[in-house]
N, C-alpha and C. Protein backbone atom coordinates (compact mmCIF):
# COMPACT_ATOMS: atom_id res chain seq x y z
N UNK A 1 -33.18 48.17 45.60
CA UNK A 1 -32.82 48.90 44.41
C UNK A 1 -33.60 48.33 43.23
N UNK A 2 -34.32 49.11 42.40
CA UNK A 2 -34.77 48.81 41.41
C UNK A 2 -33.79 48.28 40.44
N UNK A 3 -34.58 47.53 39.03
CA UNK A 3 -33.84 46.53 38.29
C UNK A 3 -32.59 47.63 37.26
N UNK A 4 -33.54 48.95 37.15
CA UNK A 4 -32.80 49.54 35.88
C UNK A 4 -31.90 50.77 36.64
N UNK A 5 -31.77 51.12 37.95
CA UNK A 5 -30.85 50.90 38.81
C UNK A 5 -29.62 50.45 39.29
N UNK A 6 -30.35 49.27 39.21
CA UNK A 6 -28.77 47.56 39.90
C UNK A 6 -28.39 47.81 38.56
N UNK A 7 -28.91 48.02 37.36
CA UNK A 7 -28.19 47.77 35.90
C UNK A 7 -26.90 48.76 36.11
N UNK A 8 -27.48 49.96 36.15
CA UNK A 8 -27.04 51.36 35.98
C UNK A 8 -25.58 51.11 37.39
N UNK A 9 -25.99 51.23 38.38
CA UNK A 9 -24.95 50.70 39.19
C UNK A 9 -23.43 49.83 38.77
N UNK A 10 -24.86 48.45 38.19
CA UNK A 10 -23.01 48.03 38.27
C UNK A 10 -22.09 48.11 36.52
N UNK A 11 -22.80 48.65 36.20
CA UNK A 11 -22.39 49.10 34.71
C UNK A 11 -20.78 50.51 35.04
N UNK A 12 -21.89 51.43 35.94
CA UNK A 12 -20.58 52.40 36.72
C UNK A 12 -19.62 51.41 36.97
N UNK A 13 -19.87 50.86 38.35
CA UNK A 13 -18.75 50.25 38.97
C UNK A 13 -17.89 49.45 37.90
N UNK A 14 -18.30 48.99 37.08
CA UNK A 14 -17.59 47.73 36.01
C UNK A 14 -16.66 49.46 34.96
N UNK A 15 -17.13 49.61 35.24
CA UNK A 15 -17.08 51.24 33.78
C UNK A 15 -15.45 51.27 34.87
N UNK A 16 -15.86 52.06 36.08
CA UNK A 16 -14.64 52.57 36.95
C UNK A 16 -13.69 51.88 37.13
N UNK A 17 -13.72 50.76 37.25
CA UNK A 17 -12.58 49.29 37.59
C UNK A 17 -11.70 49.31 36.71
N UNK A 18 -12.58 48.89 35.24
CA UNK A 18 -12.06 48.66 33.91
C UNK A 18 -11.22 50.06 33.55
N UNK A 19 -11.64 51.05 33.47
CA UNK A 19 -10.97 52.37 33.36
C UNK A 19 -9.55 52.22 33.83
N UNK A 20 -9.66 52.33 35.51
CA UNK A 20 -8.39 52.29 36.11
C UNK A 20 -7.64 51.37 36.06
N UNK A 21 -8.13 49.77 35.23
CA UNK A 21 -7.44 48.64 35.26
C UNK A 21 -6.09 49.04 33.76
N UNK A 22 -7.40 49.48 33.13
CA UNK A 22 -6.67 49.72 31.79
C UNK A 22 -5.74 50.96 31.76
N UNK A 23 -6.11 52.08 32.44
CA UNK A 23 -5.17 52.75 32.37
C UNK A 23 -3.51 53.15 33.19
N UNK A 24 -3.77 51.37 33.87
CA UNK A 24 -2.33 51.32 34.97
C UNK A 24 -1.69 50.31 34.01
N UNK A 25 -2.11 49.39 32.99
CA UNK A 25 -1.50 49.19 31.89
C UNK A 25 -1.40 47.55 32.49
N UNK A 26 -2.56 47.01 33.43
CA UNK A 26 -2.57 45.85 33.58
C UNK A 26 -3.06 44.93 31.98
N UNK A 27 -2.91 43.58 32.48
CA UNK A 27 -3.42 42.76 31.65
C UNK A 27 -4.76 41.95 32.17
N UNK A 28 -5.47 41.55 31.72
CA UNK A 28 -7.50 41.25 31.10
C UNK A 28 -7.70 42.13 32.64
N UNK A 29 -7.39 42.97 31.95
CA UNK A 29 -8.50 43.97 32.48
C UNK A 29 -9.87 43.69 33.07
N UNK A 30 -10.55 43.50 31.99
CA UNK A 30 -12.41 43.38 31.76
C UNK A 30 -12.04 42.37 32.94
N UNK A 31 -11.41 40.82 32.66
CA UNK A 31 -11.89 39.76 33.98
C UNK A 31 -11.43 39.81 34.85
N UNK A 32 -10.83 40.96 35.11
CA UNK A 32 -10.31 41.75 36.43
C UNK A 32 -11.48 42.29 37.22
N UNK A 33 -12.26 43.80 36.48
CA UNK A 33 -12.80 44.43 36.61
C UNK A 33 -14.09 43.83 37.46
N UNK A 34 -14.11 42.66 36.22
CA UNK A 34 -15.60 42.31 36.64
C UNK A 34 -15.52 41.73 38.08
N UNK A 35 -14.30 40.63 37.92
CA UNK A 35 -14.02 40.01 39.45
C UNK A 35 -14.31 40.72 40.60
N UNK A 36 -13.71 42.12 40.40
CA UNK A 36 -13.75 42.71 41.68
C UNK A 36 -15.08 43.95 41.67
N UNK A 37 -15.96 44.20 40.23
CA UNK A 37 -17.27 44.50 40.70
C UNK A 37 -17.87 44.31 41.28
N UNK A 38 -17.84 42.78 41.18
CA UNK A 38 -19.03 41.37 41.94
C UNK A 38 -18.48 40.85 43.46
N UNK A 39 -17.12 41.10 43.77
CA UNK A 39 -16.57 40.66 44.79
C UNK A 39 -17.06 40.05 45.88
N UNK A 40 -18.09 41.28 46.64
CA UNK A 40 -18.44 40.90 47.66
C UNK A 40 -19.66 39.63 47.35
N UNK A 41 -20.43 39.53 46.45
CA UNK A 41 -21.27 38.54 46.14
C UNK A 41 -20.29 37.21 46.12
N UNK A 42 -19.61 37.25 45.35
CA UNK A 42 -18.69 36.21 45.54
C UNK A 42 -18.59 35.74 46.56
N UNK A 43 -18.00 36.55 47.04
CA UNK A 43 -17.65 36.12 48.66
C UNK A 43 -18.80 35.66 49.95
N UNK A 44 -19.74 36.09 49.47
CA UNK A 44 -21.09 35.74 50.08
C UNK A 44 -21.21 34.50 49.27
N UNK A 45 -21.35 34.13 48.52
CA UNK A 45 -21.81 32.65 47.50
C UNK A 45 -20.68 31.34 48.02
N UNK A 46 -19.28 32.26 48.50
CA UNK A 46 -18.41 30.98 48.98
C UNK A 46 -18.59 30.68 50.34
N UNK A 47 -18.94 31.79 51.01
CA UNK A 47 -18.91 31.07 52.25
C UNK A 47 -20.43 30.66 52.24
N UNK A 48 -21.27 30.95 51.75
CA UNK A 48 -22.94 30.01 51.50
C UNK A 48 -22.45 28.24 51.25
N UNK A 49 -21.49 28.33 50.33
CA UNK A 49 -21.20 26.72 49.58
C UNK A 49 -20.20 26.14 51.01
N UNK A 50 -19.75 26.86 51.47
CA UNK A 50 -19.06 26.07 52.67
C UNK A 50 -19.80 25.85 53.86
N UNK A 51 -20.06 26.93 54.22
CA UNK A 51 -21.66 26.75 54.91
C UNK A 51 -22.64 24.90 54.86
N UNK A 52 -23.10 25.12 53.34
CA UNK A 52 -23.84 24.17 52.99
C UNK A 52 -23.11 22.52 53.08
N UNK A 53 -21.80 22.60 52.46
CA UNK A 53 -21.07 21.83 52.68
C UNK A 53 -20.85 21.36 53.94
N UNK A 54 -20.55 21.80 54.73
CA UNK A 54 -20.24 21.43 56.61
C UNK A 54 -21.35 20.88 56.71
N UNK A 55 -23.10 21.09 56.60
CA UNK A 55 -23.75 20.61 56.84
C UNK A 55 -24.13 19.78 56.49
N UNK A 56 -23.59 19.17 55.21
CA UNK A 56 -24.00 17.80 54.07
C UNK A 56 -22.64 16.68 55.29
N UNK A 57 -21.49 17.48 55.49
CA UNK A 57 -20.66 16.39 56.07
C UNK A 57 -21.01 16.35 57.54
N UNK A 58 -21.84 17.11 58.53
CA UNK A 58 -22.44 16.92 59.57
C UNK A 58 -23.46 15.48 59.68
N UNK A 59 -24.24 15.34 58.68
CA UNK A 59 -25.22 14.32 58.77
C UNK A 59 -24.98 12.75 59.42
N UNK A 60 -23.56 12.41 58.60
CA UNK A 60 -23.34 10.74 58.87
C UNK A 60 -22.80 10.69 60.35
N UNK A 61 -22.28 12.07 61.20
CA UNK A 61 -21.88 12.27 62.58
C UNK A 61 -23.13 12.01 63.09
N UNK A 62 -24.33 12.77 62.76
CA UNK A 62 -25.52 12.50 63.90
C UNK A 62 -26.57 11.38 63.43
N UNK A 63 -26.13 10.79 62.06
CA UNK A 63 -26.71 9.58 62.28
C UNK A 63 -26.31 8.21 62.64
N UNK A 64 -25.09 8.34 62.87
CA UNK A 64 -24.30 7.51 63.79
C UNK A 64 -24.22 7.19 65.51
N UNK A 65 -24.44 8.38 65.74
CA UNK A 65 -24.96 9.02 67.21
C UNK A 65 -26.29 8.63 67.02
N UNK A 66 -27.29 8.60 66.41
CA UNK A 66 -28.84 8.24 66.43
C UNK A 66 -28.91 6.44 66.03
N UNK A 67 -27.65 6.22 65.58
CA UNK A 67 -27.91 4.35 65.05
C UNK A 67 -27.52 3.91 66.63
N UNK A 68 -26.23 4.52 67.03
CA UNK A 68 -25.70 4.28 68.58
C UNK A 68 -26.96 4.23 69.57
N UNK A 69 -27.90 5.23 69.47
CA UNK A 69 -28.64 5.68 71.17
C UNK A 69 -29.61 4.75 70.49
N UNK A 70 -29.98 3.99 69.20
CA UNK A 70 -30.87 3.06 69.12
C UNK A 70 -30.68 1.64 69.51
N UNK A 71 -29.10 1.49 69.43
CA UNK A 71 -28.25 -0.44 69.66
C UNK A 71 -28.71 0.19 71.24
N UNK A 72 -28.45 1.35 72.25
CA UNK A 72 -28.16 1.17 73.61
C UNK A 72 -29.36 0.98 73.94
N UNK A 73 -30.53 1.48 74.00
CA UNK A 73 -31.41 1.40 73.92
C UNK A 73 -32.16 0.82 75.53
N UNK A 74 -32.98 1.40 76.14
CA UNK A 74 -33.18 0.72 77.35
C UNK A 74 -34.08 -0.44 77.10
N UNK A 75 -33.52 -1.57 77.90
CA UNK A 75 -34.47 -2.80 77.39
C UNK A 75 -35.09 -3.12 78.69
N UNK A 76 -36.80 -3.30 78.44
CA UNK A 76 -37.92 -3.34 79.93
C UNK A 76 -37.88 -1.93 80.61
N UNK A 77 -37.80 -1.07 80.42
CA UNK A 77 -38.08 0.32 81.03
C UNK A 77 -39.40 0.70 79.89
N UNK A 78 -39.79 1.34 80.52
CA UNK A 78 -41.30 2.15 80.08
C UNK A 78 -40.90 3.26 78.87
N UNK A 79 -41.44 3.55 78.43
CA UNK A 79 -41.26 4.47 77.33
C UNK A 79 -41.57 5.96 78.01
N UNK A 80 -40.83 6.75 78.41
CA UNK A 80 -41.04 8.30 78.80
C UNK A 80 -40.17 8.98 77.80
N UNK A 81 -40.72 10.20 77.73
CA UNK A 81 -40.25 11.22 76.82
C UNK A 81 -38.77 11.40 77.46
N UNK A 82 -38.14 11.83 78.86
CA UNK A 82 -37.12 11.52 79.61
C UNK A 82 -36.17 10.50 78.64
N UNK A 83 -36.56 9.10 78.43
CA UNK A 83 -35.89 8.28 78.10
C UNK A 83 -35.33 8.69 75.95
N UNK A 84 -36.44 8.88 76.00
CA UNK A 84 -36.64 9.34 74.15
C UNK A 84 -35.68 10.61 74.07
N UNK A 85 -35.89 11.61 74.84
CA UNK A 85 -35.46 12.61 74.06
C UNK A 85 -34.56 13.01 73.47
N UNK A 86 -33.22 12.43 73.68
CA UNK A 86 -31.49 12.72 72.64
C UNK A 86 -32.08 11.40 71.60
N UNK A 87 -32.95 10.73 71.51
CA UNK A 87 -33.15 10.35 70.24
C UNK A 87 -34.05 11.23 69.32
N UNK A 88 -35.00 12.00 69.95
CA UNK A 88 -35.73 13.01 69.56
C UNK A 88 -34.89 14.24 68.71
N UNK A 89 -33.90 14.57 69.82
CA UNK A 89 -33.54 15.81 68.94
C UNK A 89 -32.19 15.55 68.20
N UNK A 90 -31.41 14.36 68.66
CA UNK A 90 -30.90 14.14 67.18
C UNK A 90 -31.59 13.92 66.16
N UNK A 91 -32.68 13.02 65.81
CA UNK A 91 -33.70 13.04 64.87
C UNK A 91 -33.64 14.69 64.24
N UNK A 92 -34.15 15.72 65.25
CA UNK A 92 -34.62 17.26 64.71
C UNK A 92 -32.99 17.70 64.32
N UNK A 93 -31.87 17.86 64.86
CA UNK A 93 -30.99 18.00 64.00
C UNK A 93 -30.87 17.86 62.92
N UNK A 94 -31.02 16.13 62.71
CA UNK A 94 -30.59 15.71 61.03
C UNK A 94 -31.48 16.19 60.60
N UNK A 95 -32.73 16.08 60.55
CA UNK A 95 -33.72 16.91 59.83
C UNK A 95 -33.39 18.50 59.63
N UNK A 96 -33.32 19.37 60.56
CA UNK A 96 -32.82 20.97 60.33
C UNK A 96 -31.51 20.92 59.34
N UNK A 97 -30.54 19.78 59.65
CA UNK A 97 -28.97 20.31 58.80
C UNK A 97 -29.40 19.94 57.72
N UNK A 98 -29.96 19.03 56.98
CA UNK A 98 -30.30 18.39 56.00
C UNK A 98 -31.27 19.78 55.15
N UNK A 99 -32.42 20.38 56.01
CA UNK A 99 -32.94 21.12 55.31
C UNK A 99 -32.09 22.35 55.19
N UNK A 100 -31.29 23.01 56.42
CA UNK A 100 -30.35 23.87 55.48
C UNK A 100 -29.56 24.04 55.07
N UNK A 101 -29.14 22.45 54.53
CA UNK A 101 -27.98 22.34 53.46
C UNK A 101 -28.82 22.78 52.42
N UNK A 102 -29.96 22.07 51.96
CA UNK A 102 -30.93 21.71 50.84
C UNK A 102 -31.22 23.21 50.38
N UNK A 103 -31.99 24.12 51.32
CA UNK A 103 -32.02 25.52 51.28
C UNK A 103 -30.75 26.23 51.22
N UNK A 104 -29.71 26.25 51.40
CA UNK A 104 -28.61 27.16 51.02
C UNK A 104 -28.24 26.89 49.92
N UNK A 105 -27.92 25.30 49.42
CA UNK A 105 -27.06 25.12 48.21
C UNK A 105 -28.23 25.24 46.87
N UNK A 106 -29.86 25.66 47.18
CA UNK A 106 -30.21 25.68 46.22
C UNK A 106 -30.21 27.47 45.95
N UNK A 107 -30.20 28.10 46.82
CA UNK A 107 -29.98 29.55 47.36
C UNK A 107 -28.83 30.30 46.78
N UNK A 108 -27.92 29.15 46.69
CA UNK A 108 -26.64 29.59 46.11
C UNK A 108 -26.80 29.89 44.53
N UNK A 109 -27.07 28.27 44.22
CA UNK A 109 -27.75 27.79 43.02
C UNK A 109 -28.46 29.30 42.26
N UNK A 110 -29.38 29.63 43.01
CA UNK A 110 -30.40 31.64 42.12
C UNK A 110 -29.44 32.31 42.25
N UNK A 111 -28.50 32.50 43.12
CA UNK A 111 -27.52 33.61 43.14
C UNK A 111 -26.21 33.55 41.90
N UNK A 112 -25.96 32.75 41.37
CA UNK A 112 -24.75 32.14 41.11
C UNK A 112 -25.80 32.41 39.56
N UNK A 113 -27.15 31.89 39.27
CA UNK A 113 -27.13 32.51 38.23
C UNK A 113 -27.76 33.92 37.83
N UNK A 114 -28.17 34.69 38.93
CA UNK A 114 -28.65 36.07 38.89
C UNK A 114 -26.73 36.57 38.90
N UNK A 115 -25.82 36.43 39.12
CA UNK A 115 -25.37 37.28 39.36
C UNK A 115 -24.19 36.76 37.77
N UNK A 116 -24.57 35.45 37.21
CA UNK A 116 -23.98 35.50 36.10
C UNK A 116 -24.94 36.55 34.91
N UNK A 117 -25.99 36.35 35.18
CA UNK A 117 -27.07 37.67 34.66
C UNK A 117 -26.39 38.87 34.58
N UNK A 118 -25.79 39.41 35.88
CA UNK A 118 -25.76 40.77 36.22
C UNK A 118 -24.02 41.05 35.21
N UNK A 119 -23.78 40.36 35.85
CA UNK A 119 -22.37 40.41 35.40
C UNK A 119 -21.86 40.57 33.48
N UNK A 120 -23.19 39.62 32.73
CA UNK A 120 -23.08 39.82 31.43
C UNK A 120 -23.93 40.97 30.94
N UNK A 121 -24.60 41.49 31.87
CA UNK A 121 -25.59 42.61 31.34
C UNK A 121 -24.46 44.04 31.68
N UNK A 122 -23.58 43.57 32.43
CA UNK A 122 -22.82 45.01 32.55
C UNK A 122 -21.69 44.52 31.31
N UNK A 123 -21.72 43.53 31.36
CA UNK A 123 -20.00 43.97 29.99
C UNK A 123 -20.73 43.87 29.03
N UNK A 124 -22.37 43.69 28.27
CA UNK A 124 -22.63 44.34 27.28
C UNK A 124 -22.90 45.89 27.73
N UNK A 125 -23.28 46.36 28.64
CA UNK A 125 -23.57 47.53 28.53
C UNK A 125 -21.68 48.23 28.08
N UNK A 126 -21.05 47.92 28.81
CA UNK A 126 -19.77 48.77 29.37
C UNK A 126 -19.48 48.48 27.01
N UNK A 127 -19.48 47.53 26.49
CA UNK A 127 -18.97 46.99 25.15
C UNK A 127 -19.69 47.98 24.38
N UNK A 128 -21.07 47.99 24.90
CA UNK A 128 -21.87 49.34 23.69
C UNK A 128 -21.79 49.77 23.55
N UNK A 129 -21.65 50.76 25.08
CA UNK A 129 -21.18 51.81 25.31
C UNK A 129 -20.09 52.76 24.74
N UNK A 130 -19.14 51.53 24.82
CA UNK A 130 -17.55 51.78 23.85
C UNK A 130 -17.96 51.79 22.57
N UNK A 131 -18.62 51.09 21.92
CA UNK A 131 -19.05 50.86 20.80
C UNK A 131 -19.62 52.11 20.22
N UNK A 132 -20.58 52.70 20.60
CA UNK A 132 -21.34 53.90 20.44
C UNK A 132 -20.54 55.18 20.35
N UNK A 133 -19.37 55.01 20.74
CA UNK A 133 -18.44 56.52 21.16
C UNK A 133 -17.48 56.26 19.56
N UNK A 134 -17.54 55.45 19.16
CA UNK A 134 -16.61 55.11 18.13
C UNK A 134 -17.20 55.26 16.38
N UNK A 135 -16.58 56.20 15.38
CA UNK A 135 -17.26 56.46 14.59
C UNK A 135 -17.38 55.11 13.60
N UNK A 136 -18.32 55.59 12.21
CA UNK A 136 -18.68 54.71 11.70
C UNK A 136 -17.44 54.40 10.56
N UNK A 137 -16.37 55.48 10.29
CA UNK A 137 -15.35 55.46 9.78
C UNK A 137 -14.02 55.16 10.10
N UNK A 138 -13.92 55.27 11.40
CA UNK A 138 -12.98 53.68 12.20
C UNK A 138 -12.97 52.68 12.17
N UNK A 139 -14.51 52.00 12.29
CA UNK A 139 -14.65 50.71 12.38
C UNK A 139 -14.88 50.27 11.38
N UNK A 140 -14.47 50.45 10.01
CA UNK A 140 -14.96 50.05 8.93
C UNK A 140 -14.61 48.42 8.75
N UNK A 141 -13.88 47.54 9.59
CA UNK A 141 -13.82 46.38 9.64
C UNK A 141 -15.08 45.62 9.79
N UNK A 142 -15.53 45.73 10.37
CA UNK A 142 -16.93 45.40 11.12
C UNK A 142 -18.04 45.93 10.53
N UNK A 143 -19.62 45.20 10.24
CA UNK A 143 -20.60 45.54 10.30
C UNK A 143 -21.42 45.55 12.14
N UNK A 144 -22.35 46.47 11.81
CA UNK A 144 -23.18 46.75 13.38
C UNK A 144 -23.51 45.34 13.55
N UNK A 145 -24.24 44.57 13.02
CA UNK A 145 -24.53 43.19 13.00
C UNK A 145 -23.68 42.58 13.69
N UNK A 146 -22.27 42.55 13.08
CA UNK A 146 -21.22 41.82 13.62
C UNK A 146 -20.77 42.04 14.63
N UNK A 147 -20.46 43.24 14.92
CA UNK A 147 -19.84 43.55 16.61
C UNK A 147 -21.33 43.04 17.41
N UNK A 148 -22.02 43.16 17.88
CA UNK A 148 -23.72 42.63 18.25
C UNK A 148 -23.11 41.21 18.30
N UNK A 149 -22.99 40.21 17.55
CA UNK A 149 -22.83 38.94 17.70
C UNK A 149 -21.88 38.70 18.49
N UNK A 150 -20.61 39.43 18.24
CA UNK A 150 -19.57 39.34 18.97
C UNK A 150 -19.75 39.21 20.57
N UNK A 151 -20.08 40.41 21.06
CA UNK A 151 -21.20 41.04 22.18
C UNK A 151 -21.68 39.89 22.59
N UNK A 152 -22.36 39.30 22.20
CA UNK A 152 -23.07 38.25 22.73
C UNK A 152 -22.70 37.20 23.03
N UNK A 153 -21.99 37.03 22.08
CA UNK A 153 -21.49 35.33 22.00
C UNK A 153 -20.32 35.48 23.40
N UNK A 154 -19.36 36.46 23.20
CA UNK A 154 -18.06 36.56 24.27
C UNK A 154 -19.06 37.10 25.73
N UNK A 155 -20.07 38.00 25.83
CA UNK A 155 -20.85 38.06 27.46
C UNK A 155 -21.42 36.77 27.78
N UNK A 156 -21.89 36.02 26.93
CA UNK A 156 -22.33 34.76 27.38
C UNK A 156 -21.83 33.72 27.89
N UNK A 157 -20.10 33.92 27.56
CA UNK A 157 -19.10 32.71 27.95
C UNK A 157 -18.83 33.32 28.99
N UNK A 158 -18.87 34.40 29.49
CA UNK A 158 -18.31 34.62 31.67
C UNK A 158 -20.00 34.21 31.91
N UNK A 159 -20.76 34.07 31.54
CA UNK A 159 -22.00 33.71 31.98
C UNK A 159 -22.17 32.21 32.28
């Protein structure tokens, strides 16, 4: 999906949530809405961090098992690959879990802030939006300037 697309997308979806949140007469709405715009990402980003996690607490198991098969160690036998190899591929274990802990939790890391991106680009859109439908003789509290700052400053704190 293109960028002005994914915008347009989840601007709807955040638009539809918020609608029906507000009009069943719940309370925060908006950090309702948004929660369950983004949901399934969420839910992909937690089980990524648990994921990554299991594999950060996997490590001291197989390097314990690799300190072990080094104390047993055959002493006066010849060196064959036969004899090496569960030291070999525990070695390639810790190496693989290690790299995809390293690769998921930094994986998480772009997602976690693309999707704080996405998430503040739809509640300014969904805020303008509202904003724009509303005359200039209602809001006479406010300058355009000021709602704009507002906008910003409050999308930036779910960010």
């Amino acid at each position: 999906m293109r960028v002005k697309e994914r915008v347009a997308h989840d601007l709807l979806r955040l638009r539809t949530r918020y609608e029906a949140r507000k009009a069943a007469g719940k309370n925060h709405c908006l950090m309702k809405a948004t929660m369950a715009t983004f949901k399934c990402d969420l839910i992909m980003m937690t089980f990524g961090s648990i994921v990554s996690t299991l594999l950060n607490f996997l490590s001291p198991f197989i390097v314990l098992k690799l300190v072990n098969f080094i104390d047993e160690g055959v002493s006066g036998a010849p060196l064959t690959w036969e004899s090496v190899q569960p030291g070999v591929i525990l070695s390639a274990i810790l190496v693989g879990s290690q790299l995809g802990s390293y690769y998921i939790y930094h994986y998480i890391g772009y997602k976690q802030a693309l999707l704080g991106t996405r998430a503040s680009n739809a509640i300014v859109g969904l805020i303008y939006s509202k904003h724009a439908k509303i005359s200039t003789a209602t809001n006479k509290q406010f300058e355009s300037g000021q709602v704009v700052n507002f906008v910003q400053v409050d999308s930036e704190r779910i960010y």
